[in-house]
Protein backbone atom coordinates (compact mmCIF):
# COMPACT_ATOMS: atom_id res chain seq x y z
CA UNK A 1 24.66 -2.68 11.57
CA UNK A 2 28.06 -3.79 10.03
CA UNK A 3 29.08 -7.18 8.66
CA UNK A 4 31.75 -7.99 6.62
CA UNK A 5 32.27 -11.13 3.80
CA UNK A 6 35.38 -11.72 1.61
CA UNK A 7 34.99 -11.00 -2.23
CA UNK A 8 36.28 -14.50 -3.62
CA UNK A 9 38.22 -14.72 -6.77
CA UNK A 10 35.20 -14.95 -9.24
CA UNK A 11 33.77 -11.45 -7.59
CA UNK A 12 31.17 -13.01 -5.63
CA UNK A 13 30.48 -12.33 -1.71
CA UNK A 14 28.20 -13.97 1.06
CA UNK A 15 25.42 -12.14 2.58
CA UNK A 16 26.32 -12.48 6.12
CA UNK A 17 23.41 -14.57 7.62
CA UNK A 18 21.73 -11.23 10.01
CA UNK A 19 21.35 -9.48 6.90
CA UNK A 20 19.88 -11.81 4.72
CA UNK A 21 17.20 -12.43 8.21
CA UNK A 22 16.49 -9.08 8.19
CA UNK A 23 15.89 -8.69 4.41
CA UNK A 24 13.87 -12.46 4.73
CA UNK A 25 16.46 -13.06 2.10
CA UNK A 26 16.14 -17.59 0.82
CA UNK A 27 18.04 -19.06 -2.28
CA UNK A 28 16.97 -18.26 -5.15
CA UNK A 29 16.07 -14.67 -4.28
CA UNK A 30 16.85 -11.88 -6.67
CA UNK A 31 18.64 -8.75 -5.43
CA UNK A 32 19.11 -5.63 -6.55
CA UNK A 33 22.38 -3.35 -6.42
CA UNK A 34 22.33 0.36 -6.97
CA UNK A 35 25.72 3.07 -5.26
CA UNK A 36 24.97 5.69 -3.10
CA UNK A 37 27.49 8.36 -2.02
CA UNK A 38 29.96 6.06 -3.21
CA UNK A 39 29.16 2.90 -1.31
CA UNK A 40 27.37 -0.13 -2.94
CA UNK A 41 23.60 -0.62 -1.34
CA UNK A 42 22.53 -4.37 -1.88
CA UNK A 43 18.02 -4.72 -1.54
CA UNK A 44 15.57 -7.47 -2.46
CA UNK A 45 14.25 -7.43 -5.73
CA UNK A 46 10.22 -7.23 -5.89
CA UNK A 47 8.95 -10.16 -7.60
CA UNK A 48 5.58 -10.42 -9.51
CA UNK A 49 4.56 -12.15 -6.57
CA UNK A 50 5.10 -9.50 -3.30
CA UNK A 51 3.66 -7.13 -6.01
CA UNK A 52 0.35 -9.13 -6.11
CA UNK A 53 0.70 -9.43 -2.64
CA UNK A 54 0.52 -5.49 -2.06
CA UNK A 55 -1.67 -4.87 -4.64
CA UNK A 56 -4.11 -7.56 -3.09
CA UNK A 57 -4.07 -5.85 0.38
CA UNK A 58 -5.77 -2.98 -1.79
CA UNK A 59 -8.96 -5.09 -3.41
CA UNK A 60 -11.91 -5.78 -1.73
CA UNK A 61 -11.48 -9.58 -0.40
CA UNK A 62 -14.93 -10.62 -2.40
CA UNK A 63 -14.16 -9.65 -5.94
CA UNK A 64 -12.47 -13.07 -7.22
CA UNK A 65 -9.79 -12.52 -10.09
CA UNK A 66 -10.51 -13.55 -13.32
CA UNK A 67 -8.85 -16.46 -14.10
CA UNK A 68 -9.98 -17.34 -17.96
CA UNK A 69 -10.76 -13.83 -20.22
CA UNK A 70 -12.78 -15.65 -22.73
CA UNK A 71 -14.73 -18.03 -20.01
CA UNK A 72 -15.41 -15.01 -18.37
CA UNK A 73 -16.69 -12.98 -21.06
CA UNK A 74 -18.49 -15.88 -22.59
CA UNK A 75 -20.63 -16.28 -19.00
CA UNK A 76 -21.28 -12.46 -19.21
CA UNK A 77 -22.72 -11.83 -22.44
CA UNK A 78 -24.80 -15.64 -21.78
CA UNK A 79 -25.94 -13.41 -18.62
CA UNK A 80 -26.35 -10.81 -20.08
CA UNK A 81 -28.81 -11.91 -22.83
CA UNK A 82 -31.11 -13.63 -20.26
């Protein structure tokens, strides 16, 4: 697919509205730029959050995250000593 936007005087271009569907692009979003055989590819930027997202999809749903270190190791060694 092709679209086109105008580079404006201060260097800065619209991402016609089909691409930034298709890349579930929203304000605010980072993007990343990199050139490939000498043409400028523009791709979301991962954010901490679609990383925990992936990595989530990998852990088994009834291991809760540890949300306080020192709460956590506290309860442990209190368990642990019973």
């Amino acid at each position: 697919m092709y679209q086109e936007s105008i580079l404006s005087s201060k260097y800065q271009v619209v991402i016609p509205g089909k691409i930034r569907a298709m890349l579930n692009l929203r304000s605010g979003d980072r993007v990343r730029y990199h050139l490939e055989n000498n043409k400028i590819v523009i791709e979301k930027a991962e954010t901490i959050d679609d990383l925990r997202r992936e990595i989530s999809s990998y852990l088994n749903p009834d291991v809760k995250p540890i949300k306080n270190v020192k709460e956590y190791y506290t309860q442990a060694k209190l368990e642990e000593a019973k």
